[in-house]
Protein backbone atom coordinates (compact mmCIF):
# COMPACT_ATOMS: atom_id res chain seq x y z
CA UNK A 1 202.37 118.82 43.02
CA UNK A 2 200.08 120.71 40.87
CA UNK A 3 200.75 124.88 40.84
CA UNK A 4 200.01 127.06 42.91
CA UNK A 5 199.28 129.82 40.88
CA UNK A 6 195.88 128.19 38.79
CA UNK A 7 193.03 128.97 40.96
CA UNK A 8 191.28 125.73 39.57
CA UNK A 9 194.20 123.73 41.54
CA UNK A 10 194.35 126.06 44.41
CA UNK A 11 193.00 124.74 48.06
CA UNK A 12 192.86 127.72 49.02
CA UNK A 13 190.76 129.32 46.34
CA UNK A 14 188.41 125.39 45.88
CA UNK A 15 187.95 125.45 49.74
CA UNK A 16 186.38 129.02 49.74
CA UNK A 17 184.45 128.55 46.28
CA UNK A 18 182.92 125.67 47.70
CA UNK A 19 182.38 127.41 50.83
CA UNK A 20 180.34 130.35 49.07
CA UNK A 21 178.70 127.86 46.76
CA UNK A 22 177.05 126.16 49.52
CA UNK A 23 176.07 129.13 51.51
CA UNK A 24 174.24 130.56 48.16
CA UNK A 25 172.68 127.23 48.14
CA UNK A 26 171.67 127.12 51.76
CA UNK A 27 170.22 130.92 51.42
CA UNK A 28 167.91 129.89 48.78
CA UNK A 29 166.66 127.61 50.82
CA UNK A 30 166.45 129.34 53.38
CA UNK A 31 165.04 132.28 52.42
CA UNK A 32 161.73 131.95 53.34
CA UNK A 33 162.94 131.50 57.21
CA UNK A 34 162.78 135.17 57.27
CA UNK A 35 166.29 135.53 58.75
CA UNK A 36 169.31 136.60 57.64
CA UNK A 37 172.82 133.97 56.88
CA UNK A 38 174.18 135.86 60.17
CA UNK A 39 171.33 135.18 62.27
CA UNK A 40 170.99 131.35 61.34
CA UNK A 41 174.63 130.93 62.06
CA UNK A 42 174.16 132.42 66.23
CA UNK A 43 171.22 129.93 66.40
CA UNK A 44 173.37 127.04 64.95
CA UNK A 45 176.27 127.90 67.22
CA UNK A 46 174.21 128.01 69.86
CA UNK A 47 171.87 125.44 69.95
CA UNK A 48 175.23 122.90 71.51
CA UNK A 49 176.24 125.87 73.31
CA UNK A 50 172.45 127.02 75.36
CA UNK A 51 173.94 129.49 78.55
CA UNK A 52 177.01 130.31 76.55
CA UNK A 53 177.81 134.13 77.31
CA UNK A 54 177.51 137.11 74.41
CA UNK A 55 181.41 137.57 74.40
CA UNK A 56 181.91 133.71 73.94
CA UNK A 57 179.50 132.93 71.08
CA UNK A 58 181.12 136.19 69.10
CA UNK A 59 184.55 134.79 69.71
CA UNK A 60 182.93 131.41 68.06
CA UNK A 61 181.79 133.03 65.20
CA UNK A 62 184.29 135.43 64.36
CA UNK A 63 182.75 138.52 64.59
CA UNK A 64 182.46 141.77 67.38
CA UNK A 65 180.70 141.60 70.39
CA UNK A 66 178.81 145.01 69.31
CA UNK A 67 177.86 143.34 66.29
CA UNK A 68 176.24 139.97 67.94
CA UNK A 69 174.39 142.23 70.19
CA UNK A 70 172.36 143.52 67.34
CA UNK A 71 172.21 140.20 65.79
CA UNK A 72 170.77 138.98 68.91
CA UNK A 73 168.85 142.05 69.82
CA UNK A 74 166.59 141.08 66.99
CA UNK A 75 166.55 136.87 67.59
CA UNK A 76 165.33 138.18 71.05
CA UNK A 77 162.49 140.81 69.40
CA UNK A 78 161.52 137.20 67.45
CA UNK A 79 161.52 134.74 70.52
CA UNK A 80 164.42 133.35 68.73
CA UNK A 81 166.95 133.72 71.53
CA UNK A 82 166.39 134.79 75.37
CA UNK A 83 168.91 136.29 77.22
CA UNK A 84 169.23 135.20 80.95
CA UNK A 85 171.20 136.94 83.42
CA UNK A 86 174.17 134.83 84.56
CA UNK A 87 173.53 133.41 88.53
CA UNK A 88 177.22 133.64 89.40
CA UNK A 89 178.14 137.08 87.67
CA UNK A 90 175.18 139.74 87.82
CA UNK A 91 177.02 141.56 85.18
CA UNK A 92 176.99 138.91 82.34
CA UNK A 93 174.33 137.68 80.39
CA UNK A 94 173.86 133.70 78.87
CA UNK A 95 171.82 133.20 75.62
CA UNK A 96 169.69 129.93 75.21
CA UNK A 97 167.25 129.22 72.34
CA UNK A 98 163.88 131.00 72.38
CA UNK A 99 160.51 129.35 72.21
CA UNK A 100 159.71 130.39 68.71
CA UNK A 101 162.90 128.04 67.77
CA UNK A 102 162.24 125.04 67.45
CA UNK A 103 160.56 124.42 64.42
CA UNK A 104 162.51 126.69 62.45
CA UNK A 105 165.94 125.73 63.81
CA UNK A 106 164.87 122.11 62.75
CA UNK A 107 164.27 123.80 59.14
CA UNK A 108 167.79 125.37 59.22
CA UNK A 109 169.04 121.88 59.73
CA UNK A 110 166.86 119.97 57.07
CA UNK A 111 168.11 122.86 54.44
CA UNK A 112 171.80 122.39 56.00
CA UNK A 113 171.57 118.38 54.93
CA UNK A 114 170.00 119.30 51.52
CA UNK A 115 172.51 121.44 50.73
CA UNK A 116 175.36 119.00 52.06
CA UNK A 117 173.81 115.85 50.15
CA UNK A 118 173.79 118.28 46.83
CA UNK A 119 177.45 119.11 47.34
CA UNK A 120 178.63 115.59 48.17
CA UNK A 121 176.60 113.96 45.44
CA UNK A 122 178.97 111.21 43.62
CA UNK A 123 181.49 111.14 46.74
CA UNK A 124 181.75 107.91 48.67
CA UNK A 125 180.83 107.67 52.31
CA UNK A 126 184.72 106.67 52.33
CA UNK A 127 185.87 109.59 50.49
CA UNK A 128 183.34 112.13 52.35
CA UNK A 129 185.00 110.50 55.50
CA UNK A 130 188.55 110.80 54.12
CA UNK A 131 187.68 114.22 52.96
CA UNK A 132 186.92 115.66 56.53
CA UNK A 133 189.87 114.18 58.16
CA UNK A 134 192.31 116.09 55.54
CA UNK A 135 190.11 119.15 56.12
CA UNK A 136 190.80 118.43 60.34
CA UNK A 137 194.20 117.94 59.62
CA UNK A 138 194.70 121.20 57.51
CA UNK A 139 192.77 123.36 60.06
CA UNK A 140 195.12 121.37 63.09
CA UNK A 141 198.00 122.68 61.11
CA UNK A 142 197.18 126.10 60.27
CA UNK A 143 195.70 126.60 63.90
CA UNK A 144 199.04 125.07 65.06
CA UNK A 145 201.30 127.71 63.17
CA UNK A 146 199.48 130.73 64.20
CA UNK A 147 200.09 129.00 68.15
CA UNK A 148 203.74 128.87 67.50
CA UNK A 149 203.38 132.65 65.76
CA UNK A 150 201.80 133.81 69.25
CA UNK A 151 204.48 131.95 71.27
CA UNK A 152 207.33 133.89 69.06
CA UNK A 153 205.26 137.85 69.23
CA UNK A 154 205.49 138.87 72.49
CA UNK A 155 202.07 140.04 74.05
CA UNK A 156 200.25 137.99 70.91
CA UNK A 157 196.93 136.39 72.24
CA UNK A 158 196.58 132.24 71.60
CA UNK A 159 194.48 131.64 68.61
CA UNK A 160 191.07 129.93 69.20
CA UNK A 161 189.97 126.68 67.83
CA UNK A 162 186.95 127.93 66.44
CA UNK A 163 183.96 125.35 67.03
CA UNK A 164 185.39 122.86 69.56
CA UNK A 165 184.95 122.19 73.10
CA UNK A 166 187.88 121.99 74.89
């Protein structure tokens, strides 16, 4: 086992260098979309997700309700994102993708492959495969200690598995 304490060997620290490399990557790219990193992510989330409710897609992307309203306040202004109300709860609100969309959601995703097939250049299908799986595992674990955390704090709300259907 390699130490903990060089940044070069940490998983931690590779995981979110990586991470931030390939989201400077994907904004130069993407730049010319006219929207911001935020704004690309609510259309990626919800593009699997169309009638998803405001509260639900914040809770996916791990950020406040307030703050997605704004988010999608604009998308909406664009014809990015409609807003429908919901036909079993007059109160709430479902998203679903706008009709100016389209095309520029199937941008996002041609940038999002560029940038992947720069960052995986060299790696294996097998080793981009076994890569993934080690990431699953490591988020099944981490997810799994903060569930056992919330069983042992009294009052503690269940984590959420950020990104999967359940």
């Amino acid at each position: 086992m390699h130490s903990s304490r060089d940044p070069q060997r940490s998983i931690g620290f590779l995981v979110k260098d990586v991470s931030r490399l390939m989201m400077r990557r994907f904004n130069r790219r993407s730049r010319d979309l006219g929207l911001t990193q935020s704004q690309l992510q609510a259309l990626a989330f919800l593009v699997p997700r169309e009638g998803i409710n405001q509260a639900a897609l914040a809770e996916l992307m791990d950020i406040q309700p307030i703050t997605l309203a704004r988010l999608i306040d604009r998308l909406e202004e664009a014809g990015l994102v409609e807003r429908r109300r919901d036909p079993d709860d007059r109160r709430a609100v479902n998203l679903y993708v706008g009709k100016n969309a389209s095309p520029l959601i199937d941008r996002m995703w041609e940038f999002a492959a560029e940038t992947r097939r720069d960052a995986l250049a060299g790696l294996s299908a097998e080793d981009q495969e076994i890569m993934i799986g080690l990431l699953q595992k490591m988020r099944v674990n981490l997810i799994s200690c903060e569930q056992d955390q919330a069983d042992k704090t009294p009052g503690a709300t269940k984590p959420v598995l950020k990104g999967i259907e359940e």
